[in-house]
N, C-alpha and C. Protein backbone atom coordinates (compact mmCIF):
# COMPACT_ATOMS: atom_id res chain seq x y z
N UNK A 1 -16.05 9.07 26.93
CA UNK A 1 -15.25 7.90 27.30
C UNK A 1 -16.18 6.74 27.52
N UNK A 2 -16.11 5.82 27.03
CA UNK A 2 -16.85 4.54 27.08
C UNK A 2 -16.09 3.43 27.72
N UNK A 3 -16.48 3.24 28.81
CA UNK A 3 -15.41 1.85 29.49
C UNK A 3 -16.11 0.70 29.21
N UNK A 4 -17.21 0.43 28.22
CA UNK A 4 -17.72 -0.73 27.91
C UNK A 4 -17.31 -0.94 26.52
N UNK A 5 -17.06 -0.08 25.88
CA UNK A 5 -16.43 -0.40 24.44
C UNK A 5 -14.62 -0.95 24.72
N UNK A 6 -14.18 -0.20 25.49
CA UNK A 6 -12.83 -0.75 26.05
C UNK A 6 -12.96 -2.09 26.38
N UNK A 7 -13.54 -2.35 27.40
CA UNK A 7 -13.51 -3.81 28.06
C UNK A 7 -13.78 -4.50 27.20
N UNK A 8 -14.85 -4.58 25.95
CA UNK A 8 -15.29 -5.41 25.34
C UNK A 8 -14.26 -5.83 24.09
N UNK A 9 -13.48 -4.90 23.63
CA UNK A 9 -12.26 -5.02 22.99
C UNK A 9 -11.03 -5.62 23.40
N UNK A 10 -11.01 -5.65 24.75
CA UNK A 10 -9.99 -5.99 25.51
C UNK A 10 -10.42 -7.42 25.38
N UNK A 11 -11.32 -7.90 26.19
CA UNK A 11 -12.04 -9.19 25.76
C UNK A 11 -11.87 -9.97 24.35
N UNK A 12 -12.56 -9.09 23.28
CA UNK A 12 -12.13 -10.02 22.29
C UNK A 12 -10.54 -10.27 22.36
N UNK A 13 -9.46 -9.55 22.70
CA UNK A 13 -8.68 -9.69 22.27
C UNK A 13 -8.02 -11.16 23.28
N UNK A 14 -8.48 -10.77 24.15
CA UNK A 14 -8.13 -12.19 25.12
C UNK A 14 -8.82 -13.73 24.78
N UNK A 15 -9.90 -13.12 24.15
CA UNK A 15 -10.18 -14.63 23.42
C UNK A 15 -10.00 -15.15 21.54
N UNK A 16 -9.34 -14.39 21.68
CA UNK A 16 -8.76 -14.52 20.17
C UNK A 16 -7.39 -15.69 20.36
N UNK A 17 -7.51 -16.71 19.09
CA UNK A 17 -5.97 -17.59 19.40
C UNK A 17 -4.96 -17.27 18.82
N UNK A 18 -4.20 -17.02 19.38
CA UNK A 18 -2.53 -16.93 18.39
C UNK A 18 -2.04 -18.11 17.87
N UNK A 19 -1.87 -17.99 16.42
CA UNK A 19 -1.24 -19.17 16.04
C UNK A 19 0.31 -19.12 15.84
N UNK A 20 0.83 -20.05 17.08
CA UNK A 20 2.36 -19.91 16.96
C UNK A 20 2.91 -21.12 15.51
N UNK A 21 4.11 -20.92 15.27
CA UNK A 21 4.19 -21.76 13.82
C UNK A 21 6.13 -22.05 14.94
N UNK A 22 6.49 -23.44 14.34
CA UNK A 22 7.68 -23.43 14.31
C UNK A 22 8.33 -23.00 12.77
N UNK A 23 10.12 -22.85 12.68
CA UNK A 23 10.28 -22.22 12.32
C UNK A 23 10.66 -23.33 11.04
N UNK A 24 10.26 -24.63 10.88
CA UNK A 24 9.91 -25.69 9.83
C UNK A 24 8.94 -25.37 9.50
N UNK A 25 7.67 -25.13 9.79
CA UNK A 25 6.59 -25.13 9.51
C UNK A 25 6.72 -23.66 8.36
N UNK A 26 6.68 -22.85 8.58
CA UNK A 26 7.24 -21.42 8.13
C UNK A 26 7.57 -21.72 6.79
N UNK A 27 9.09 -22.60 6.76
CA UNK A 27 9.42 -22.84 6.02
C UNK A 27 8.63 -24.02 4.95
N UNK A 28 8.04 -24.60 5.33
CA UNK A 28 7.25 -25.54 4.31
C UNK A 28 5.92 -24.51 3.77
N UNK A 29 5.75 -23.33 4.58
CA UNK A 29 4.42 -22.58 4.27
C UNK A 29 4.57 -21.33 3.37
N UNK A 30 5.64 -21.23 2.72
CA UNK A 30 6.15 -19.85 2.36
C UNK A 30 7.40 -19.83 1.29
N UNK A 31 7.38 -19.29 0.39
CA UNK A 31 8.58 -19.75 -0.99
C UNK A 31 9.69 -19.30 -0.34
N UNK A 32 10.89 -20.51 -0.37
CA UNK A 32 11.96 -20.52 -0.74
C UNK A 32 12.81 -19.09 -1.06
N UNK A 33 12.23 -18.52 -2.30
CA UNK A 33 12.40 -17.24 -3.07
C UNK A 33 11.76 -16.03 -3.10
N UNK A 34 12.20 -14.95 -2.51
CA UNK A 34 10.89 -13.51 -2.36
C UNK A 34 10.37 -13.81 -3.95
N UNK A 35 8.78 -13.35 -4.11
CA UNK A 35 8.29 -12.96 -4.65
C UNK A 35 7.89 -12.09 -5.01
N UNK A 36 9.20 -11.20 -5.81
CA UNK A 36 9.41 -10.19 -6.45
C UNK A 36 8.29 -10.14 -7.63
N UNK A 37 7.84 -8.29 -6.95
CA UNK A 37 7.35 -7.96 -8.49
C UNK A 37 8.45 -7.05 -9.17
N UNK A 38 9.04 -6.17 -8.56
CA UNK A 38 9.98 -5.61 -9.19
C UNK A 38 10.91 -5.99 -7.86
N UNK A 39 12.24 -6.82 -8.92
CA UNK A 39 13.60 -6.87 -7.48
C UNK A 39 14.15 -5.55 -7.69
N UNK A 40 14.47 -4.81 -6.50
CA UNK A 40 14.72 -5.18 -5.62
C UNK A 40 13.20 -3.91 -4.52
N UNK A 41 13.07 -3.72 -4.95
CA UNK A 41 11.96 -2.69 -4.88
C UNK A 41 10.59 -3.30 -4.18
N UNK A 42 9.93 -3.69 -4.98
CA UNK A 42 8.40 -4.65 -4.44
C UNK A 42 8.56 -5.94 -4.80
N UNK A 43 8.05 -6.29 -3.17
CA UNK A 43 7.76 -7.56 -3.41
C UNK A 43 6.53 -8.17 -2.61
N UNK A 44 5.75 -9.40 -2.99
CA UNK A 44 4.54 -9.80 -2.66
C UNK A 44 4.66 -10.28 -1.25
N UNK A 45 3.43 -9.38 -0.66
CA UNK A 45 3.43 -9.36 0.98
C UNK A 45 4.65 -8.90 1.78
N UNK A 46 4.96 -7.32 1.26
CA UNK A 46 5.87 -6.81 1.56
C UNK A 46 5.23 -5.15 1.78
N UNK A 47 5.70 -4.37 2.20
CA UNK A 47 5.46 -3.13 2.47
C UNK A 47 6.84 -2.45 2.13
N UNK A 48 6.56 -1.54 0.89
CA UNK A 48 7.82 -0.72 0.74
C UNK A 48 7.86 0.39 0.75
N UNK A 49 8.64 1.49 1.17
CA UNK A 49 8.24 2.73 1.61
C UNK A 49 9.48 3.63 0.62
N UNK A 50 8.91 4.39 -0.09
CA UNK A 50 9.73 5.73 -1.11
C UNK A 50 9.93 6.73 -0.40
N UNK A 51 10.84 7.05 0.21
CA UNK A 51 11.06 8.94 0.91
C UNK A 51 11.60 9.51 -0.13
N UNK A 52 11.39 10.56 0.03
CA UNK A 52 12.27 11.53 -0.51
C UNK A 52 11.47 13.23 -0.36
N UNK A 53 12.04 14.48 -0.38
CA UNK A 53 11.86 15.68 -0.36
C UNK A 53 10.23 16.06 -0.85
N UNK A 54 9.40 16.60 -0.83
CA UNK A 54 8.17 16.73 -0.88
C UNK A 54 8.02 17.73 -2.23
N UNK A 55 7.48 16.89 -3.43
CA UNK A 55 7.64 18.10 -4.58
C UNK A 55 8.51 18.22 -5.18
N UNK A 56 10.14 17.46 -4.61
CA UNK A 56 11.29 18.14 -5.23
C UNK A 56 11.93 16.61 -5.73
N UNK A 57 11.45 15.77 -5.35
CA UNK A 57 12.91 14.35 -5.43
C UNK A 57 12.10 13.38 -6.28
N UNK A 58 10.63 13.87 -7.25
CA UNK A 58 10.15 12.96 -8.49
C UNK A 58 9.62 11.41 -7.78
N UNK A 59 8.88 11.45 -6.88
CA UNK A 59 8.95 10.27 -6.29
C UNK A 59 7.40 9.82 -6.97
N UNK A 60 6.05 10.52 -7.22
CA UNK A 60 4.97 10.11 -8.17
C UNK A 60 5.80 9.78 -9.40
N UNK A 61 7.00 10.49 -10.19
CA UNK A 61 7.17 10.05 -11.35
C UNK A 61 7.96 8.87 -11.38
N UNK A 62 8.65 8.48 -10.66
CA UNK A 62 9.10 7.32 -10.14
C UNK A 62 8.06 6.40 -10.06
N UNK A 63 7.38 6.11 -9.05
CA UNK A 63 6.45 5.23 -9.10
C UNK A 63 5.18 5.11 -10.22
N UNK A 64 4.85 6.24 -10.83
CA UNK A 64 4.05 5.64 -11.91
C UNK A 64 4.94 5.17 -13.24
N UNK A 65 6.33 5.51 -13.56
CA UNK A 65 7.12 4.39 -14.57
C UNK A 65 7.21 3.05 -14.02
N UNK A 66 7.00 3.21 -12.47
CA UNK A 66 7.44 1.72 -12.20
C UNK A 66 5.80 0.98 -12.29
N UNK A 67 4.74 1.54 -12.03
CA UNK A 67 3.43 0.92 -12.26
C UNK A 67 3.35 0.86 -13.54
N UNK A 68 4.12 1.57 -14.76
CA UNK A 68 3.51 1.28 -16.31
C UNK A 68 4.77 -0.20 -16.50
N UNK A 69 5.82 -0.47 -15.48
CA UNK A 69 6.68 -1.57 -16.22
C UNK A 69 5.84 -2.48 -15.76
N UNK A 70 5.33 -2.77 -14.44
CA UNK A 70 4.21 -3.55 -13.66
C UNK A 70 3.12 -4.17 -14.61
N UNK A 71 2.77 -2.91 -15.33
CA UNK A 71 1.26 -3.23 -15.82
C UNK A 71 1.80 -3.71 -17.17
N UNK A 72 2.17 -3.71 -17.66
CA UNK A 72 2.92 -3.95 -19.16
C UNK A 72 4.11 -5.01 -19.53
N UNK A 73 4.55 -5.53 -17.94
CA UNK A 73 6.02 -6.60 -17.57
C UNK A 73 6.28 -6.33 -18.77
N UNK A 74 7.49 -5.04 -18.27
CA UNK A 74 8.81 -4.61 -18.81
C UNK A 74 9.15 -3.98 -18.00
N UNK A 75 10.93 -4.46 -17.80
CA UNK A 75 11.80 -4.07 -17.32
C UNK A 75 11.55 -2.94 -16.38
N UNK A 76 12.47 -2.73 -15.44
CA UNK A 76 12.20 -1.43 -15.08
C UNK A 76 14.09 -1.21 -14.19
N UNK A 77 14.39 -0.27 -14.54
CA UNK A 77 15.78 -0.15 -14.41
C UNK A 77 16.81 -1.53 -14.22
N UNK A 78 16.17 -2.32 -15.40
CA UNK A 78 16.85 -3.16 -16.01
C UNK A 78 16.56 -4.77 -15.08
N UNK A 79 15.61 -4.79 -14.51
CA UNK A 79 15.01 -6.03 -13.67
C UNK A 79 13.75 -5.93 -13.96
N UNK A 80 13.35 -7.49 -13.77
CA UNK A 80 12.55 -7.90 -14.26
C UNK A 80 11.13 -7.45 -13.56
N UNK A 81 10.17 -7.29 -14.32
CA UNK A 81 8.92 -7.12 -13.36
C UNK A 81 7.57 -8.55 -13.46
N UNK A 82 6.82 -8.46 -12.36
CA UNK A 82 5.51 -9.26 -12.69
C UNK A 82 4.71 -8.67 -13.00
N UNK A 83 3.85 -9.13 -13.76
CA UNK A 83 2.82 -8.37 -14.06
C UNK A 83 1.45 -8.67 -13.33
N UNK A 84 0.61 -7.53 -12.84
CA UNK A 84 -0.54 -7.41 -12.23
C UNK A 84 -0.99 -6.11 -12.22
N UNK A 85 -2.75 -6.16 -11.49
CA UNK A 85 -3.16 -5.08 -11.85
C UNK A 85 -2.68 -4.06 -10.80
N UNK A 86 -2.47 -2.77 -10.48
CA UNK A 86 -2.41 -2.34 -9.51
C UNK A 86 -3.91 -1.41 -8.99
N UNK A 87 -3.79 -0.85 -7.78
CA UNK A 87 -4.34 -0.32 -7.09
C UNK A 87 -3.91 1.33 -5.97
N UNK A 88 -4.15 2.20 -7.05
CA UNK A 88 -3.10 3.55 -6.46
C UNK A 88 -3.91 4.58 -5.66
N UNK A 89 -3.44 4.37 -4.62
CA UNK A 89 -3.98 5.90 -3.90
C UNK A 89 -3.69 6.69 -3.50
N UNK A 90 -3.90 8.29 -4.49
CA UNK A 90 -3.46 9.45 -4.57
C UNK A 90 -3.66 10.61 -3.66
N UNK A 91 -2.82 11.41 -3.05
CA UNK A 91 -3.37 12.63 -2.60
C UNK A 91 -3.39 13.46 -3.72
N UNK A 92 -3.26 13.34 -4.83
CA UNK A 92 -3.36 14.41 -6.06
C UNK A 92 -4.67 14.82 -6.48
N UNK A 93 -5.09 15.86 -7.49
CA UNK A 93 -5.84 15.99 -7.86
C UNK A 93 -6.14 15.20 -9.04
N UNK A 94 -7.23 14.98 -9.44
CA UNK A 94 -7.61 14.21 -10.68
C UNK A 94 -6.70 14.84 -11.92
N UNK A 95 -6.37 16.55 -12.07
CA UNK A 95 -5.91 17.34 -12.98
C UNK A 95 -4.47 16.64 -12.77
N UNK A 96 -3.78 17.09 -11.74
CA UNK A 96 -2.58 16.84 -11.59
C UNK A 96 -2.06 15.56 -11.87
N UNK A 97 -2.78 14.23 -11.56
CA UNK A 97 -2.34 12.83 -11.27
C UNK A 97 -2.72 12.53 -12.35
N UNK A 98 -3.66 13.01 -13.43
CA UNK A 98 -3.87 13.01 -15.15
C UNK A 98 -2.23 12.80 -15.90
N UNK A 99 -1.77 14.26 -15.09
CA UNK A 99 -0.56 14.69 -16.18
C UNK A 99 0.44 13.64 -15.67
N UNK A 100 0.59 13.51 -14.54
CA UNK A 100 1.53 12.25 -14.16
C UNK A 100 1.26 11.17 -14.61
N UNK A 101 -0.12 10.18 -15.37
CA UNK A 101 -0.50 9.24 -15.83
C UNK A 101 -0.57 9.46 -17.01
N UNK A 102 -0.22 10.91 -17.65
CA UNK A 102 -0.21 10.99 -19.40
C UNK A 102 1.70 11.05 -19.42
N UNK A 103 2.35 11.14 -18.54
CA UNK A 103 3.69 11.13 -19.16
C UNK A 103 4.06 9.77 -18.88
N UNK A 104 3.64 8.76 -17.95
CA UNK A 104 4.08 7.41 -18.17
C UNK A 104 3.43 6.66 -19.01
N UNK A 105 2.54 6.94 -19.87
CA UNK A 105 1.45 6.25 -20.42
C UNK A 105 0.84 5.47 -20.20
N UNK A 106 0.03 6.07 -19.10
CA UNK A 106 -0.91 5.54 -18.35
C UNK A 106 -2.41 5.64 -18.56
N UNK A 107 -2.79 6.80 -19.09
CA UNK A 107 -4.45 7.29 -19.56
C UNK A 107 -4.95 6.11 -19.62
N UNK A 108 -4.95 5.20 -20.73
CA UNK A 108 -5.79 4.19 -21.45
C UNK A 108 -5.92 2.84 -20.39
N UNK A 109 -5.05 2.77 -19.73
CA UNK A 109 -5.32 1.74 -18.72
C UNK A 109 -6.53 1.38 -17.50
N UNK A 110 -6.79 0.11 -17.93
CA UNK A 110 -7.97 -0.25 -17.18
C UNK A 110 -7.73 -0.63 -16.35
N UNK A 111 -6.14 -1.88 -16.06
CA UNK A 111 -5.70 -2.73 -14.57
C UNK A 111 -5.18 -1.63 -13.96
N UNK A 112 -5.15 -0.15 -13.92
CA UNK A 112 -4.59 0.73 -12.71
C UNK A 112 -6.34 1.55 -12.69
N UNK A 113 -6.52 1.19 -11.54
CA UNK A 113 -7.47 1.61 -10.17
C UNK A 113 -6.67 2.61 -9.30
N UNK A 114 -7.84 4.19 -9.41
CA UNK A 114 -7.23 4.80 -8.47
C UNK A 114 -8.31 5.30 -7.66
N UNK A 115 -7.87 6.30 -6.34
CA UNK A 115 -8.72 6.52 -5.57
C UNK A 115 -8.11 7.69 -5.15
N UNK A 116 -8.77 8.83 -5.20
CA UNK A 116 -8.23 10.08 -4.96
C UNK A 116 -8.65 10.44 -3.34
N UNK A 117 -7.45 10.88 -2.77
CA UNK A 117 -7.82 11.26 -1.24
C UNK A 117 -9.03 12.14 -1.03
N UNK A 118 -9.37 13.13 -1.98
CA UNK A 118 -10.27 14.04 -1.66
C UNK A 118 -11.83 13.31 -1.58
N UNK A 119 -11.93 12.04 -2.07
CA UNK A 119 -12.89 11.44 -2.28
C UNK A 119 -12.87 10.68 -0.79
N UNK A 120 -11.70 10.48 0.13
CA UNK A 120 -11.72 9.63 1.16
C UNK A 120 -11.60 10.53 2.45
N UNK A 121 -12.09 12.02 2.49
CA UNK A 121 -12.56 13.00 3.20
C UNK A 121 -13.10 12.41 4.34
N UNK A 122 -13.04 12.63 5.55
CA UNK A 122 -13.98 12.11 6.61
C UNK A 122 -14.26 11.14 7.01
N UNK A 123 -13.18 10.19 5.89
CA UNK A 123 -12.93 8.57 6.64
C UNK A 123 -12.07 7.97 7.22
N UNK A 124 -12.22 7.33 8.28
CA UNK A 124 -10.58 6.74 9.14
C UNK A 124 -9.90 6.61 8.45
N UNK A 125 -8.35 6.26 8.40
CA UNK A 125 -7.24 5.54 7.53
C UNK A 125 -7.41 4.49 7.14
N UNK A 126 -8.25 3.53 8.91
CA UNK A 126 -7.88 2.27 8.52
C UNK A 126 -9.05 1.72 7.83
N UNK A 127 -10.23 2.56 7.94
CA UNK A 127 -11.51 2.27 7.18
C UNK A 127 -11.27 2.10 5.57
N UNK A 128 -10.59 3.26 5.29
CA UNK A 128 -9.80 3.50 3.34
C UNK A 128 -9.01 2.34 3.42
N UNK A 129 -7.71 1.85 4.36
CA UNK A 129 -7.02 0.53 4.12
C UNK A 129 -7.75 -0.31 3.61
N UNK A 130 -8.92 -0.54 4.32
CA UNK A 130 -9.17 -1.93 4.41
C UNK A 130 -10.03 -2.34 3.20
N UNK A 131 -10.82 -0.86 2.71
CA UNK A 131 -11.37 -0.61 1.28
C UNK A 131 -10.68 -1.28 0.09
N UNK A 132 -9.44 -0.53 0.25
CA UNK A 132 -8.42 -0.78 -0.72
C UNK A 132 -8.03 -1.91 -0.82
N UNK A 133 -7.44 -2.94 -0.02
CA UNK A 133 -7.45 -4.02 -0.01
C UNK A 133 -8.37 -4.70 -0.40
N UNK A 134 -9.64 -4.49 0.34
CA UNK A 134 -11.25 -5.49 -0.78
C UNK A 134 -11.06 -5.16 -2.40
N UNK A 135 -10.80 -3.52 -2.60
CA UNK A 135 -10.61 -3.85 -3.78
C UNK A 135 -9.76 -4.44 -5.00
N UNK A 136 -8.26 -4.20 -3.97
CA UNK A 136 -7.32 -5.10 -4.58
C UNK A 136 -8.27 -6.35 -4.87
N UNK A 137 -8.36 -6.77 -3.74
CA UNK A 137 -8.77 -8.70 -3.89
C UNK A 137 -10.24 -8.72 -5.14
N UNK A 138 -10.83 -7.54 -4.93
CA UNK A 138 -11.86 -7.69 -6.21
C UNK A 138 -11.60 -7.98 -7.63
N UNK A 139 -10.67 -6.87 -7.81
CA UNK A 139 -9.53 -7.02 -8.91
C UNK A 139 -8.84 -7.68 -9.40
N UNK A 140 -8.14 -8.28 -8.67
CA UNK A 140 -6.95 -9.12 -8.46
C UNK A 140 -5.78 -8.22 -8.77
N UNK A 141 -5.92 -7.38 -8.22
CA UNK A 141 -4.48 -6.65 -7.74
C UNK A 141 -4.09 -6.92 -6.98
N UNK A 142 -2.53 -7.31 -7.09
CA UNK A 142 -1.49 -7.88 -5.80
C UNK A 142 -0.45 -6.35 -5.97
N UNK A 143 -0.75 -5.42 -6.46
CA UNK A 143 0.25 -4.40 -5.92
C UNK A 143 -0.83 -3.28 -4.90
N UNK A 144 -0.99 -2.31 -3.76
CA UNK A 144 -1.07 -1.13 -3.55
C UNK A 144 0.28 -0.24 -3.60
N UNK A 145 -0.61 0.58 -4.09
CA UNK A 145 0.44 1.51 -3.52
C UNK A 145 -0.82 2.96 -3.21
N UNK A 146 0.28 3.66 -2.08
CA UNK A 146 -0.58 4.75 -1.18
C UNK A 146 0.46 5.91 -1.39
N UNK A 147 0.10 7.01 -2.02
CA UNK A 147 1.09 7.98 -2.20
C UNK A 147 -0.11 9.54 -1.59
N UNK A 148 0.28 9.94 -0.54
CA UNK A 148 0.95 9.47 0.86
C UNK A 148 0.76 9.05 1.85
N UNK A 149 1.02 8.45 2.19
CA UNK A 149 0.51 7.70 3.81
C UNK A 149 0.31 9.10 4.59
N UNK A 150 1.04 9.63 4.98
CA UNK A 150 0.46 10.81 5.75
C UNK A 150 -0.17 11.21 5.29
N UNK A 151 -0.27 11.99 3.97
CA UNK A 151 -2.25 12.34 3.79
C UNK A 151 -2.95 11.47 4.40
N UNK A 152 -2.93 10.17 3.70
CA UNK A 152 -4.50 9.48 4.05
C UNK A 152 -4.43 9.06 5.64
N UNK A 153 -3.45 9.29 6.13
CA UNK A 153 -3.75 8.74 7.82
C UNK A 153 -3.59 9.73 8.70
N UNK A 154 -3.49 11.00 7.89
CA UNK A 154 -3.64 11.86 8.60
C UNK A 154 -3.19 12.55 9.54
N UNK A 155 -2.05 12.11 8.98
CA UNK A 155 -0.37 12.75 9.77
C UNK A 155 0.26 14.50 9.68
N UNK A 156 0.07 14.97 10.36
CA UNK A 156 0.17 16.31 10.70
C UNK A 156 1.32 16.53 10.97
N UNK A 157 1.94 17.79 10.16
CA UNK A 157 3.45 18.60 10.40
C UNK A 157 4.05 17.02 10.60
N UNK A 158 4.82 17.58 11.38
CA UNK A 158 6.34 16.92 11.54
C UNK A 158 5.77 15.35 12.35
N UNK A 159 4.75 14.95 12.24
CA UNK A 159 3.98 13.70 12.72
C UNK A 159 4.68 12.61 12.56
N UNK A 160 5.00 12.31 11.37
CA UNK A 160 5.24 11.11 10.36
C UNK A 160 6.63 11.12 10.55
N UNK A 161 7.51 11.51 11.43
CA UNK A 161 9.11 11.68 11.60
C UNK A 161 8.86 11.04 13.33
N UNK A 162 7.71 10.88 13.54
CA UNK A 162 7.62 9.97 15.15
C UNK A 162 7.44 8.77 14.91
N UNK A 163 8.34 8.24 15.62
CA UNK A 163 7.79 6.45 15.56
C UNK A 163 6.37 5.66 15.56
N UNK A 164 5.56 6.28 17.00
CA UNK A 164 4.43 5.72 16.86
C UNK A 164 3.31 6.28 16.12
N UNK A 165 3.48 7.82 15.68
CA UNK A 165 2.55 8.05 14.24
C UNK A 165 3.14 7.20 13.46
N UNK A 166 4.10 7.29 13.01
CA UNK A 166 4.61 6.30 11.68
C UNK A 166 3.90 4.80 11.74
N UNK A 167 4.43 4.54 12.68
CA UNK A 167 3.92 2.79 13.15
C UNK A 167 2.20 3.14 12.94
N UNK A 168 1.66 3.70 14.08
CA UNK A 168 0.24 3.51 13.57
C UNK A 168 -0.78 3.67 11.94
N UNK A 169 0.47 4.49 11.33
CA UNK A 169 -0.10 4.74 9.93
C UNK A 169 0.34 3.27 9.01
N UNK A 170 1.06 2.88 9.66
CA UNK A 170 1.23 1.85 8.76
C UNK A 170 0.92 0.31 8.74
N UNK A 171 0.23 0.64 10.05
CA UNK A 171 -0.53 -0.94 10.56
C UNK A 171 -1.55 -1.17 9.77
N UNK A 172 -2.23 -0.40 9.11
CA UNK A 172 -2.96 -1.26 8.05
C UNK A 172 -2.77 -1.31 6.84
N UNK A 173 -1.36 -0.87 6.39
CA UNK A 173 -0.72 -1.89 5.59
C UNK A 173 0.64 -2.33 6.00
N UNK A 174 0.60 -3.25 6.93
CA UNK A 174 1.64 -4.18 7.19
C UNK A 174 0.15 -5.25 7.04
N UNK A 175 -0.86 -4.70 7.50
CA UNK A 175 -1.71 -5.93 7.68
C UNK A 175 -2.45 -6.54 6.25
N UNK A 176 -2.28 -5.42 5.22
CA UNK A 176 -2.36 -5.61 4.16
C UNK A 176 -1.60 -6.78 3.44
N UNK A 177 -0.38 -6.40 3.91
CA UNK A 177 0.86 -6.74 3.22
C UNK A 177 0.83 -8.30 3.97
N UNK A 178 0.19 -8.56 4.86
CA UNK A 178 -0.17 -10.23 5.60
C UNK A 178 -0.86 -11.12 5.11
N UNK A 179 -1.90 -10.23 4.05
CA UNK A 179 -3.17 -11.02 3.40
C UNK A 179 -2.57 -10.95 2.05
N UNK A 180 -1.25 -10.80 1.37
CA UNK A 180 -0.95 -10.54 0.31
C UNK A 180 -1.24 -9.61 -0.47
């Protein structure tokens, strides 16, 4: 237990400024119109979250058709997409997340960047967030996507069905989702 690393955190945080905005200001600072990459699904500086059954409800094959309409702007269940590079991070194996990137036709692509969890072994969550994000911005990828947040943050059994695991796994990308 360190009560000098506490205090000193506590500190910065007391001298840090909040910038309050009125709710004109907001509005002169920020479009009019979401900035959809796919409506109604993703959108820029947004955090969107896919559930479904583990293994059983196609949710990688889902999202990599929707990263080949992304990368290619075309359609994707009949709305429009933007195009950019993305940035995917897998709990799959390289074998497995192959065959999922050879049935959307994905192989040959250079703007999809991935990062396999097994490679992010022994590192915080928010340490890999914040990775991912530099490399978005290296890139110029304006999409992540994290398939699964509980892998990479390290959410155990029935974890990720609690509010404040959930919330804490996802604070660094809401904070993502702040910096665009």
């Amino acid at each position: 237990y360190d009560l000098l690393s506490a205090s000193s955190k506590n500190e910065e945080a007391a001298e840090r400024i909040l910038e309050f905005r009125t709710a004109a200001e907001i509005a002169n600072e920020t479009p009019a119109e979401v900035p959809w990459v796919i409506r109604p699904w993703v959108a820029l500086g947004a955090v969107t979250e896919l559930t479904g059954k583990v293994k059983l409800s196609g949710k990688t094959t889902l999202v990599s058709y929707m990263v080949r309409s992304i990368l290619k702007k075309l359609p994707f269940l009949g709305e429009p997409t933007k195009k950019t590079k993305v940035v995917y991070l897998t709990e799959q194996t390289p074998v497995s997340f192959r065959a999922a990137l050879d049935r959307a036709g994905l192989l040959e692509r250079r703007d999809l960047i991935v990062l396999f969890w097994a490679n992010t072994i022994g590192m915080a969550w928010h340490v890999v967030a914040d990775r991912a994000v530099q490399e978005c911005k290296r890139r110029g990828a304006k999409v992540l996507i994290v398939d699964s947040v509980g892998q990479f943050a390290g959410l155990a059994g029935d974890s990720e069905n609690f509010a404040g695991d959930a919330l804490k796994a996802l604070q660094p990308l809401q904070k993502a989702a702040a910096e665009g």
